[in-house]
C-alpha atoms as a PDB file:
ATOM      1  CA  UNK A   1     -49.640 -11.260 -18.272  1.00  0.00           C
ATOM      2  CA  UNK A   2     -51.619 -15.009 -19.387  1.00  0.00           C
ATOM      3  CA  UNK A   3     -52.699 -17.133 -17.048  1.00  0.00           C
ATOM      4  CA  UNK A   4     -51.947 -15.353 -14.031  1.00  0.00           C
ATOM      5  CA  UNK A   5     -55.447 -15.405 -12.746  1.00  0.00           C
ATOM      6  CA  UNK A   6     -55.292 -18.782 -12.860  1.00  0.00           C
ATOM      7  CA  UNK A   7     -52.003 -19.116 -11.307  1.00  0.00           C
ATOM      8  CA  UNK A   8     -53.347 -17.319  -8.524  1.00  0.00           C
ATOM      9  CA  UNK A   9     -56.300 -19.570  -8.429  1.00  0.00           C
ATOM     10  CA  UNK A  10     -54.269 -23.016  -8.361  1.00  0.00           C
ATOM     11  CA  UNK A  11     -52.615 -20.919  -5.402  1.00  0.00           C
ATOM     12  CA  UNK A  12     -55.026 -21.099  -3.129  1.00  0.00           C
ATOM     13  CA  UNK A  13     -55.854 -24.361  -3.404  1.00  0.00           C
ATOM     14  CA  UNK A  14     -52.462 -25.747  -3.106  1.00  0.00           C
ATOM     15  CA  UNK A  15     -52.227 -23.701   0.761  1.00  0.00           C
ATOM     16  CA  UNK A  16     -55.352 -23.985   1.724  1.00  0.00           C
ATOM     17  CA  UNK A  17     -55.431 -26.209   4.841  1.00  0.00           C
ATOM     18  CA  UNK A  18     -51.350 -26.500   5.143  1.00  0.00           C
ATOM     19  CA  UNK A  19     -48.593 -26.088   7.825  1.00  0.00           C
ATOM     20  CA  UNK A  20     -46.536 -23.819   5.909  1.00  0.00           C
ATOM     21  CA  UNK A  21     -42.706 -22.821   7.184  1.00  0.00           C
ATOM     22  CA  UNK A  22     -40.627 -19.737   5.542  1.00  0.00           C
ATOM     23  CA  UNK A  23     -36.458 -19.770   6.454  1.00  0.00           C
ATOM     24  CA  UNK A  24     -34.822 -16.663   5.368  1.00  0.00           C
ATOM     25  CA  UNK A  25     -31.644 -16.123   4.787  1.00  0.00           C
ATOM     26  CA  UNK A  26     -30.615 -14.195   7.895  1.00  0.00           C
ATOM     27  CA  UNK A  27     -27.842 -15.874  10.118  1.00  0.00           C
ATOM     28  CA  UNK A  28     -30.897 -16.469  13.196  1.00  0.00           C
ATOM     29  CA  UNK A  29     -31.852 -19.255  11.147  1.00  0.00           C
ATOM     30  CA  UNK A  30     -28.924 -21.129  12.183  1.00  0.00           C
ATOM     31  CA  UNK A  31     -29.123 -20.422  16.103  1.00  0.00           C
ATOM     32  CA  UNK A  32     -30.844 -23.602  16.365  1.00  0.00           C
ATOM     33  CA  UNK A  33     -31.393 -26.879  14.501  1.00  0.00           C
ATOM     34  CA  UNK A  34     -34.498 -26.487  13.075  1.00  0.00           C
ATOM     35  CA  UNK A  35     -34.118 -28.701   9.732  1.00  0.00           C
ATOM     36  CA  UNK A  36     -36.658 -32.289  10.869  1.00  0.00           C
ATOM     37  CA  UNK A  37     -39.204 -29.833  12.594  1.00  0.00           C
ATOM     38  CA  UNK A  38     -38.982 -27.640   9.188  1.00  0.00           C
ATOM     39  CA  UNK A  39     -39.557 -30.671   7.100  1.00  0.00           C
ATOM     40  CA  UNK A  40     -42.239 -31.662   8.740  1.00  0.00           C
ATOM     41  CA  UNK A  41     -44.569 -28.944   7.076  1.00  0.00           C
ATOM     42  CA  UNK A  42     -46.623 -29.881   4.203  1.00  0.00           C
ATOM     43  CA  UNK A  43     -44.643 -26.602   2.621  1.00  0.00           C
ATOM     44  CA  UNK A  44     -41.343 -25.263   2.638  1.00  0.00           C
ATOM     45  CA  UNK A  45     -41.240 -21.864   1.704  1.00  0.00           C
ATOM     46  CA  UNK A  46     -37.813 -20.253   0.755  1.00  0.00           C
ATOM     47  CA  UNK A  47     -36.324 -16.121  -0.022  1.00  0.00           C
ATOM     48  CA  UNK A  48     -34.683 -15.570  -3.043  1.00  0.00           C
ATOM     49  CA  UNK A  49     -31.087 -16.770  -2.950  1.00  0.00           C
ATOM     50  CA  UNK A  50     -31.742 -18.515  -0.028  1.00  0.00           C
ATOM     51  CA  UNK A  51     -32.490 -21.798  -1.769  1.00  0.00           C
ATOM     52  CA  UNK A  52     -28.565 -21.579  -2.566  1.00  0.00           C
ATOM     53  CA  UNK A  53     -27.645 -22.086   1.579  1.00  0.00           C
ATOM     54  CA  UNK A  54     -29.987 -25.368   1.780  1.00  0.00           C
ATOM     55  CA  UNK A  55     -27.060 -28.082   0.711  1.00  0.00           C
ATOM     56  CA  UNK A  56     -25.072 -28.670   3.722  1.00  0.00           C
ATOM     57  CA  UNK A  57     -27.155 -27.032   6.231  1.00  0.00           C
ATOM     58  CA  UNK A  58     -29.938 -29.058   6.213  1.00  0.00           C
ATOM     59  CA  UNK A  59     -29.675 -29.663   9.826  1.00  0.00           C
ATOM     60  CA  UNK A  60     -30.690 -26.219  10.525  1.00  0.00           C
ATOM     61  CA  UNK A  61     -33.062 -25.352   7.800  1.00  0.00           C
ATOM     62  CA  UNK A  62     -34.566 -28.504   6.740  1.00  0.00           C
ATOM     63  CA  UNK A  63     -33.979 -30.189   3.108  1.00  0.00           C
ATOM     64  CA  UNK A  64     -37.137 -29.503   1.338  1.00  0.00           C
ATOM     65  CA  UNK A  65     -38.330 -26.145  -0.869  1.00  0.00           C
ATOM     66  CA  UNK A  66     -41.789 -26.324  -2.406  1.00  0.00           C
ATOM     67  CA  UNK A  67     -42.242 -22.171  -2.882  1.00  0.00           C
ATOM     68  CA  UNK A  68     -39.793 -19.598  -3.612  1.00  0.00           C
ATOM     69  CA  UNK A  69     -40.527 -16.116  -3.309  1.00  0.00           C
ATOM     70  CA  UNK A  70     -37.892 -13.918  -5.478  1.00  0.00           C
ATOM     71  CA  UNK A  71     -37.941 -10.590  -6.934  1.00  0.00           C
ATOM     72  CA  UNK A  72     -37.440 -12.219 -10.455  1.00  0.00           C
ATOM     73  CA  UNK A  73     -34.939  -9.561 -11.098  1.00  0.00           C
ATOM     74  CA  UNK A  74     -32.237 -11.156 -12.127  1.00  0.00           C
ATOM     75  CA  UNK A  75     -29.795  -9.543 -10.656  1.00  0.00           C
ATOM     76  CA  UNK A  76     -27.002 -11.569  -8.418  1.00  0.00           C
ATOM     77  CA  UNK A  77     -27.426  -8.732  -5.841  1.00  0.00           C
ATOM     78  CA  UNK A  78     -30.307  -9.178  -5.239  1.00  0.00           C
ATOM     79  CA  UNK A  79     -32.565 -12.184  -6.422  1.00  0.00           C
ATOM     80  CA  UNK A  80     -30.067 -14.247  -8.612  1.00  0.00           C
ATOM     81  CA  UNK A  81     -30.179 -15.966 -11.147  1.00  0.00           C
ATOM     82  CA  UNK A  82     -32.785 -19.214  -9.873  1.00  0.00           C
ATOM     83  CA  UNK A  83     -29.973 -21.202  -9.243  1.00  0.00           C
ATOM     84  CA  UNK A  84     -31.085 -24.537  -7.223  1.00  0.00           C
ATOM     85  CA  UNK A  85     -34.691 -24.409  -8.341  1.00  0.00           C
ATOM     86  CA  UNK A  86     -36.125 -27.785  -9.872  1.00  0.00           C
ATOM     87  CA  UNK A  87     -39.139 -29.767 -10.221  1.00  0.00           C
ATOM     88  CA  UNK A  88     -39.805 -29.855  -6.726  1.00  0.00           C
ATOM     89  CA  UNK A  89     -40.621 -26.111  -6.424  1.00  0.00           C
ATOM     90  CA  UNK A  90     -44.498 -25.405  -7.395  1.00  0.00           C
ATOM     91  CA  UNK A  91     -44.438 -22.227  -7.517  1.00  0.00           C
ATOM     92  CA  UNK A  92     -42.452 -18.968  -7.842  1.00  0.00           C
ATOM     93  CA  UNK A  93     -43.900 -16.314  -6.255  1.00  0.00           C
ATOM     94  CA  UNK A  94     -42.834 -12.209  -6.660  1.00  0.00           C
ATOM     95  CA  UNK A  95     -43.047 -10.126  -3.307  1.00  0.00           C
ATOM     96  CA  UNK A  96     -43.744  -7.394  -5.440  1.00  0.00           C
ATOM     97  CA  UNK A  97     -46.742  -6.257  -7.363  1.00  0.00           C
ATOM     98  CA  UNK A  98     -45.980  -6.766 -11.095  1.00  0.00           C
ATOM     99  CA  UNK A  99     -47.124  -3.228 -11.132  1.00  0.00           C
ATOM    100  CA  UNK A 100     -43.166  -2.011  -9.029  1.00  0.00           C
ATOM    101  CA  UNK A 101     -41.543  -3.918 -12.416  1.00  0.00           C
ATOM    102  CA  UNK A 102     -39.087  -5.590 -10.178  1.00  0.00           C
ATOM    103  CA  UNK A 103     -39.577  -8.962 -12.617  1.00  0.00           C
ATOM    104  CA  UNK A 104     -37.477  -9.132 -16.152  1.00  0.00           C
ATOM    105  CA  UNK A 105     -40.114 -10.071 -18.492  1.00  0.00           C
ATOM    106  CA  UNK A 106     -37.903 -12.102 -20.394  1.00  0.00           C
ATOM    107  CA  UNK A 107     -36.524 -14.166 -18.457  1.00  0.00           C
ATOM    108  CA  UNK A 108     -39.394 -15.678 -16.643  1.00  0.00           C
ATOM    109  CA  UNK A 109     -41.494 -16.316 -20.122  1.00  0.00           C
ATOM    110  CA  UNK A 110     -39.808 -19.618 -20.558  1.00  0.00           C
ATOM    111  CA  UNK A 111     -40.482 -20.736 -16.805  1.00  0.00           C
ATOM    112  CA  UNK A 112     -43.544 -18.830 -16.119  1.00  0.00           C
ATOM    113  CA  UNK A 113     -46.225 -22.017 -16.607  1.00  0.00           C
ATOM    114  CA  UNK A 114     -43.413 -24.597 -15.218  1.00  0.00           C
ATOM    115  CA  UNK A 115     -43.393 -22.407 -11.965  1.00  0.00           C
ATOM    116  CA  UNK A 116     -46.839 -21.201 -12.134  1.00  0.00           C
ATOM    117  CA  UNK A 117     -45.568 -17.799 -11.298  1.00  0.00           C
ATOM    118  CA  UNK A 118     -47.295 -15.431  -9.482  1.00  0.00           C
ATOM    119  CA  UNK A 119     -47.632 -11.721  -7.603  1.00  0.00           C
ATOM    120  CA  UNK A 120     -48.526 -10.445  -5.080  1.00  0.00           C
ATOM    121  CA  UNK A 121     -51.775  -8.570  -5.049  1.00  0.00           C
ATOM    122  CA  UNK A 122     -51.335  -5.055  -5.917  1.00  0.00           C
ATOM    123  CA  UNK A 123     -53.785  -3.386  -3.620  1.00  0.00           C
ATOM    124  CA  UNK A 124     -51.688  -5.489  -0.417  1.00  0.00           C
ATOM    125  CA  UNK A 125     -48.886  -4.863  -1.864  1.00  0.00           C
ATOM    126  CA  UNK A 126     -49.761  -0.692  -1.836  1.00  0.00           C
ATOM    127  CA  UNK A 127     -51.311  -1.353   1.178  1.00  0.00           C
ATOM    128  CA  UNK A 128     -48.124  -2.750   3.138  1.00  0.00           C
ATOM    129  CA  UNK A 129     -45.826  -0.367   1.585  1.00  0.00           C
ATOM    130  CA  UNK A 130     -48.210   2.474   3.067  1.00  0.00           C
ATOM    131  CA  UNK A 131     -48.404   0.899   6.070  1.00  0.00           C
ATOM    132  CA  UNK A 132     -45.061   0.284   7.217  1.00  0.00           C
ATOM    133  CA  UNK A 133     -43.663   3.643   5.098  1.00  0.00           C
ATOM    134  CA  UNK A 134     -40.642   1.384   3.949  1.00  0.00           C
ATOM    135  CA  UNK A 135     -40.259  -0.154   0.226  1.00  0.00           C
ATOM    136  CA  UNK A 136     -40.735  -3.902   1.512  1.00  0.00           C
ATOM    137  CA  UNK A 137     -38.171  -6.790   1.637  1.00  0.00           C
ATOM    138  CA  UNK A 138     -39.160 -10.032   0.190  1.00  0.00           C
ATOM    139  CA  UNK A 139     -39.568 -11.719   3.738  1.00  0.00           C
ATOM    140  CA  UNK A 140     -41.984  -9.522   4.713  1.00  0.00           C
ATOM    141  CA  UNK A 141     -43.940  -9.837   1.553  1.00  0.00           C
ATOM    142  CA  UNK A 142     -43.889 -13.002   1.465  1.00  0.00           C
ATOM    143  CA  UNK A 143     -45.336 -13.656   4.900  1.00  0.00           C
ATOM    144  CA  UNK A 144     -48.150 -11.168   4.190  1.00  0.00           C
ATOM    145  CA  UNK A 145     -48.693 -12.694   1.044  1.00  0.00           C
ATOM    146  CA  UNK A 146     -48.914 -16.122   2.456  1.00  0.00           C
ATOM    147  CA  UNK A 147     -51.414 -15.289   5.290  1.00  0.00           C
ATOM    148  CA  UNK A 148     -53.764 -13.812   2.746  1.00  0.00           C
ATOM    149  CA  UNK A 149     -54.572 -17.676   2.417  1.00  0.00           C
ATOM    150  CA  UNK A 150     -56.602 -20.318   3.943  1.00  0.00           C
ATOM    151  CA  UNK A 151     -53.116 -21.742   5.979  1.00  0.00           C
ATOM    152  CA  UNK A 152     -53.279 -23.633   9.059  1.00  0.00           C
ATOM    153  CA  UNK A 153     -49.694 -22.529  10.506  1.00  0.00           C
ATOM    154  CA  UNK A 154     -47.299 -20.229   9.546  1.00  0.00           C
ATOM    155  CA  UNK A 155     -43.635 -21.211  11.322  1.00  0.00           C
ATOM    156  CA  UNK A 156     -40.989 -18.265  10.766  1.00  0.00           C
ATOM    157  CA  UNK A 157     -36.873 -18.327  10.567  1.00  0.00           C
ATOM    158  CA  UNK A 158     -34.275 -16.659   9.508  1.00  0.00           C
ATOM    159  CA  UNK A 159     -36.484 -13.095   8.610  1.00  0.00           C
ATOM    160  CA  UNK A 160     -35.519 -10.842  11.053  1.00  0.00           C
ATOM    161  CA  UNK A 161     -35.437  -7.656   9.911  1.00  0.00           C
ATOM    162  CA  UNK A 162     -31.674  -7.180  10.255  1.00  0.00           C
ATOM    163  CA  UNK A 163     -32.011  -8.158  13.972  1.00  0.00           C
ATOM    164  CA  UNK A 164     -28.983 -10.373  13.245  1.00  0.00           C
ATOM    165  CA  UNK A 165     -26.928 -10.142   9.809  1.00  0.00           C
ATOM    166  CA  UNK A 166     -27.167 -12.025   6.445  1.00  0.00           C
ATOM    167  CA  UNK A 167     -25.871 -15.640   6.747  1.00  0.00           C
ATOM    168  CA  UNK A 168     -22.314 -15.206   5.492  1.00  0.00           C
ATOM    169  CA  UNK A 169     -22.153 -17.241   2.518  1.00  0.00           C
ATOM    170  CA  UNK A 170     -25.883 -14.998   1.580  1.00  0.00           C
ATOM    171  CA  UNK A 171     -25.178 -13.013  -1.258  1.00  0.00           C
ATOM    172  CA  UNK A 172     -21.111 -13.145  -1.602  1.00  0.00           C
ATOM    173  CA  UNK A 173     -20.974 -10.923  -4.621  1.00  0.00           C
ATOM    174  CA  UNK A 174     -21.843  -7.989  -1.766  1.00  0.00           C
ATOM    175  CA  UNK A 175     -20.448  -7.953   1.735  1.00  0.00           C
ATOM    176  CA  UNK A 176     -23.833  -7.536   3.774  1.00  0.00           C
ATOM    177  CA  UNK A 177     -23.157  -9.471   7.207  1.00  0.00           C
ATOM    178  CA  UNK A 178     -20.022  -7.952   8.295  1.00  0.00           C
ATOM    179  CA  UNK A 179     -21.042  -4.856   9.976  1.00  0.00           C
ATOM    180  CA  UNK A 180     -23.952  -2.644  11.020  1.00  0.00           C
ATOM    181  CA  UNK A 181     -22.037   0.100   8.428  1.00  0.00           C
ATOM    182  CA  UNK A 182     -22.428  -1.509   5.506  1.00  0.00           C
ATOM    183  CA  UNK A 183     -25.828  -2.311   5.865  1.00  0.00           C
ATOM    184  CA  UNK A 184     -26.724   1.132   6.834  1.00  0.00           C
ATOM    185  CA  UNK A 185     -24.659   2.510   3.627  1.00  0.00           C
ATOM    186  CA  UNK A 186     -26.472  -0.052   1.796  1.00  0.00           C
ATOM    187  CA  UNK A 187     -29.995   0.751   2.953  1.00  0.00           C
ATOM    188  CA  UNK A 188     -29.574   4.369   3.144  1.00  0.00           C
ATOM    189  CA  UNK A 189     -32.360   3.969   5.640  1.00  0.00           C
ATOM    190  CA  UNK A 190     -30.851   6.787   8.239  1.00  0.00           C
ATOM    191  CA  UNK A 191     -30.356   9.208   4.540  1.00  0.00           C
ATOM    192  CA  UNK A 192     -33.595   8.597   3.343  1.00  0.00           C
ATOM    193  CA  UNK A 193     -36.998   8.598   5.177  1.00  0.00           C
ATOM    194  CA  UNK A 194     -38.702   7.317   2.248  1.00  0.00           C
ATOM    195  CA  UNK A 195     -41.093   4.250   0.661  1.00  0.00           C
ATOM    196  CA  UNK A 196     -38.603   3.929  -2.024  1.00  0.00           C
ATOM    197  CA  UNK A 197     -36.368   2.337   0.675  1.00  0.00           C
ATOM    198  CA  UNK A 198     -36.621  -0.568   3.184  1.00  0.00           C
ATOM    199  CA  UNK A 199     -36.851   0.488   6.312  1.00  0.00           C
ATOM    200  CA  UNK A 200     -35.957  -2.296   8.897  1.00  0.00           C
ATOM    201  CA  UNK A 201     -37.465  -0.639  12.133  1.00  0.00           C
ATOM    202  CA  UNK A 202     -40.651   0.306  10.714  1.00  0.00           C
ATOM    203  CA  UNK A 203     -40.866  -3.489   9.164  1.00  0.00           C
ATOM    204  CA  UNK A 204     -40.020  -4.897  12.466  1.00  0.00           C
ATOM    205  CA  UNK A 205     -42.408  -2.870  14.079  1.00  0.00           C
ATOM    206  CA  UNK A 206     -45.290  -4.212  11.475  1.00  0.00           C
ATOM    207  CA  UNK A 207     -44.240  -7.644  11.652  1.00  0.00           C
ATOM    208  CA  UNK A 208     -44.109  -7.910  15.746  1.00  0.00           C
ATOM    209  CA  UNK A 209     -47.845  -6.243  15.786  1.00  0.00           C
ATOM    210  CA  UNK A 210     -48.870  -8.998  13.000  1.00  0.00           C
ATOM    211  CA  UNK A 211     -47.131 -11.929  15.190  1.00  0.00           C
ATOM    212  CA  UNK A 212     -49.184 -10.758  17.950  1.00  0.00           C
ATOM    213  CA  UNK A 213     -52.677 -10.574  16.258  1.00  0.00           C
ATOM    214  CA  UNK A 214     -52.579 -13.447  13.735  1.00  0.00           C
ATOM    215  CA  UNK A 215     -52.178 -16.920  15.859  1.00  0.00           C
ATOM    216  CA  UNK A 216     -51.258 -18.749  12.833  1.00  0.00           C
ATOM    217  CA  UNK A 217     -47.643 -17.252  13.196  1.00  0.00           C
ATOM    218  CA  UNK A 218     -45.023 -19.451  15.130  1.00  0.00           C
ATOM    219  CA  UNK A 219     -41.731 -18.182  15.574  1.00  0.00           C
ATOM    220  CA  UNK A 220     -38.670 -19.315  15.954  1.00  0.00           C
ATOM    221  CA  UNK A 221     -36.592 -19.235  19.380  1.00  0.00           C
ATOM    222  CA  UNK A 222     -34.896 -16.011  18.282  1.00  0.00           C
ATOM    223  CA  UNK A 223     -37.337 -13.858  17.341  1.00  0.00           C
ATOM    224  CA  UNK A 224     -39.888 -15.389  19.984  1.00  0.00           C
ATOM    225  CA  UNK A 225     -37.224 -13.953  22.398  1.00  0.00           C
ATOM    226  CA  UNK A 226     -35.855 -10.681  21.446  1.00  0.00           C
ATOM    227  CA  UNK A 227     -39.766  -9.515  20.228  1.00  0.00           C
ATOM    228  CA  UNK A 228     -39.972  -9.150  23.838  1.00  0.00           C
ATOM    229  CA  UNK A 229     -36.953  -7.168  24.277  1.00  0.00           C
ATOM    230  CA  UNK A 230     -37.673  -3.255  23.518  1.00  0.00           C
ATOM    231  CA  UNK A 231     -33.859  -3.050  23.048  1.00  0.00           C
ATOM    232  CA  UNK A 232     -34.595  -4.680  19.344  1.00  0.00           C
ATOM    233  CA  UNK A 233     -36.946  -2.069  18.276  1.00  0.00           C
ATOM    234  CA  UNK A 234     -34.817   0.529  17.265  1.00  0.00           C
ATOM    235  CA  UNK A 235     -31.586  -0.103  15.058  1.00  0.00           C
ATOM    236  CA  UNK A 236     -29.562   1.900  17.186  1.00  0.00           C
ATOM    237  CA  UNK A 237     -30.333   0.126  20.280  1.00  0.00           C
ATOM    238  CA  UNK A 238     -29.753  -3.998  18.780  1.00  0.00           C
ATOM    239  CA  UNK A 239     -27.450  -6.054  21.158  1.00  0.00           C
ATOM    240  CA  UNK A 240     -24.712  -6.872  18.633  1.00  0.00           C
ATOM    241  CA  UNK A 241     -22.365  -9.467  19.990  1.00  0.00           C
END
């Protein structure tokens, strides 16, 4: 695909030396008004439809997006349709190797220089799909992805590994936040032991050993609390209120 290389290149440059923050979409990111502190960071990283919760909730996710990761699939399931970007995004970035052909080629050919779109490296990509035995969510990607670079501070909400739900109004086309059901039938993570699906526990357990080893990482209330609690390590052992 043109220009990637150099997409990757401009990359680099454009994090190298920033306070970078990333807000899911999961519901933790709203335990706590977190929106002048987020837009405070030279970078405002967002996940796929999450871009679509920003209006109205800026008091608890900040205002600004300068990076969205999404799976460029297309699909309103899953990453949408790129509603809500404009010209202050500088970048759309793909969790995904371009070698797992998550991306429709034909939709991002008109955008692809605008948005200097990018992948994620292929052999970290492999690498953290082998590591954590679970086909990877976006979050996670995209905070691997990001500390590949030269970035002074990393500040993490709302990716929690289904610790807490989706936001409601994440994704309405399919009911994900209502109830630990649906997101197991959804997952098939207790069917299928598997890299060809994500596997919150093993994720979690990847991303609190990562939070713990790279000191760039600052976490939000939530997860700076329950990564502490061994009750959150296994699925079948979350407090759910």
């Amino acid at each position: 695909m043109r220009n990637l290389q150099l997409h990757n290149e401009k990359y680099k440059n454009f994090l190298a030396n920033k306070r970078v923050a990333i807000i899911g979409p999961s519901e933790s990111a709203f335990f706590s008004e977190n929106g002048n502190y987020i837009d405070s960071f030279d970078i405002v990283v967002r996940i796929n439809r999450g871009i679509e919760l920003v209006q109205g909730r800026e008091s608890f996710i900040g205002s600004k997006t300068t990076i969205l990761y999404n799976s460029l699939d297309f699909d309103l399931i899953s990453g949408g349709i790129l509603s809500g970007i404009n010209d202050d995004i500088k970048f759309i970035c793909c969790p995904y190797s371009i070698e797992a052909g998550t991306y429709k080629k034909y939709h991002i050919d008109s955008m692809f220089d605008k948005f200097n779109i990018r992948f994620i490296n292929t052999e970290i990509y492999n690498k953290l799909t082998s590591d954590t035995r679970s086909r990877v969510n976006s979050g996670l990607g995209a905070i691997v992805d990001l500390l590949q670079h030269d970035i002074q501070q990393l500040f993490i909400t709302g990716i929690d590994y289904y610790r807490s739900f989706y936001h409601e109004d994440y994704c309405s086309e399919r009911n994900r936040s209502a109830t630990t059901n649906a997101i197991e039938e959804e997952l098939e993570f207790k069917r299928f032991d598997d890299i060809n699906h994500h596997n919150p526990d093993r994720q979690y357990a990847y991303f609190k050993e990562l939070s713990t080893t790279d000191s760039r990482i600052i976490l939000d209330s939530f997860m700076a609390k329950i990564i502490k609690d061994k009750r959150y390590d296994n699925w079948d052992t979350i407090p759910r209120n």
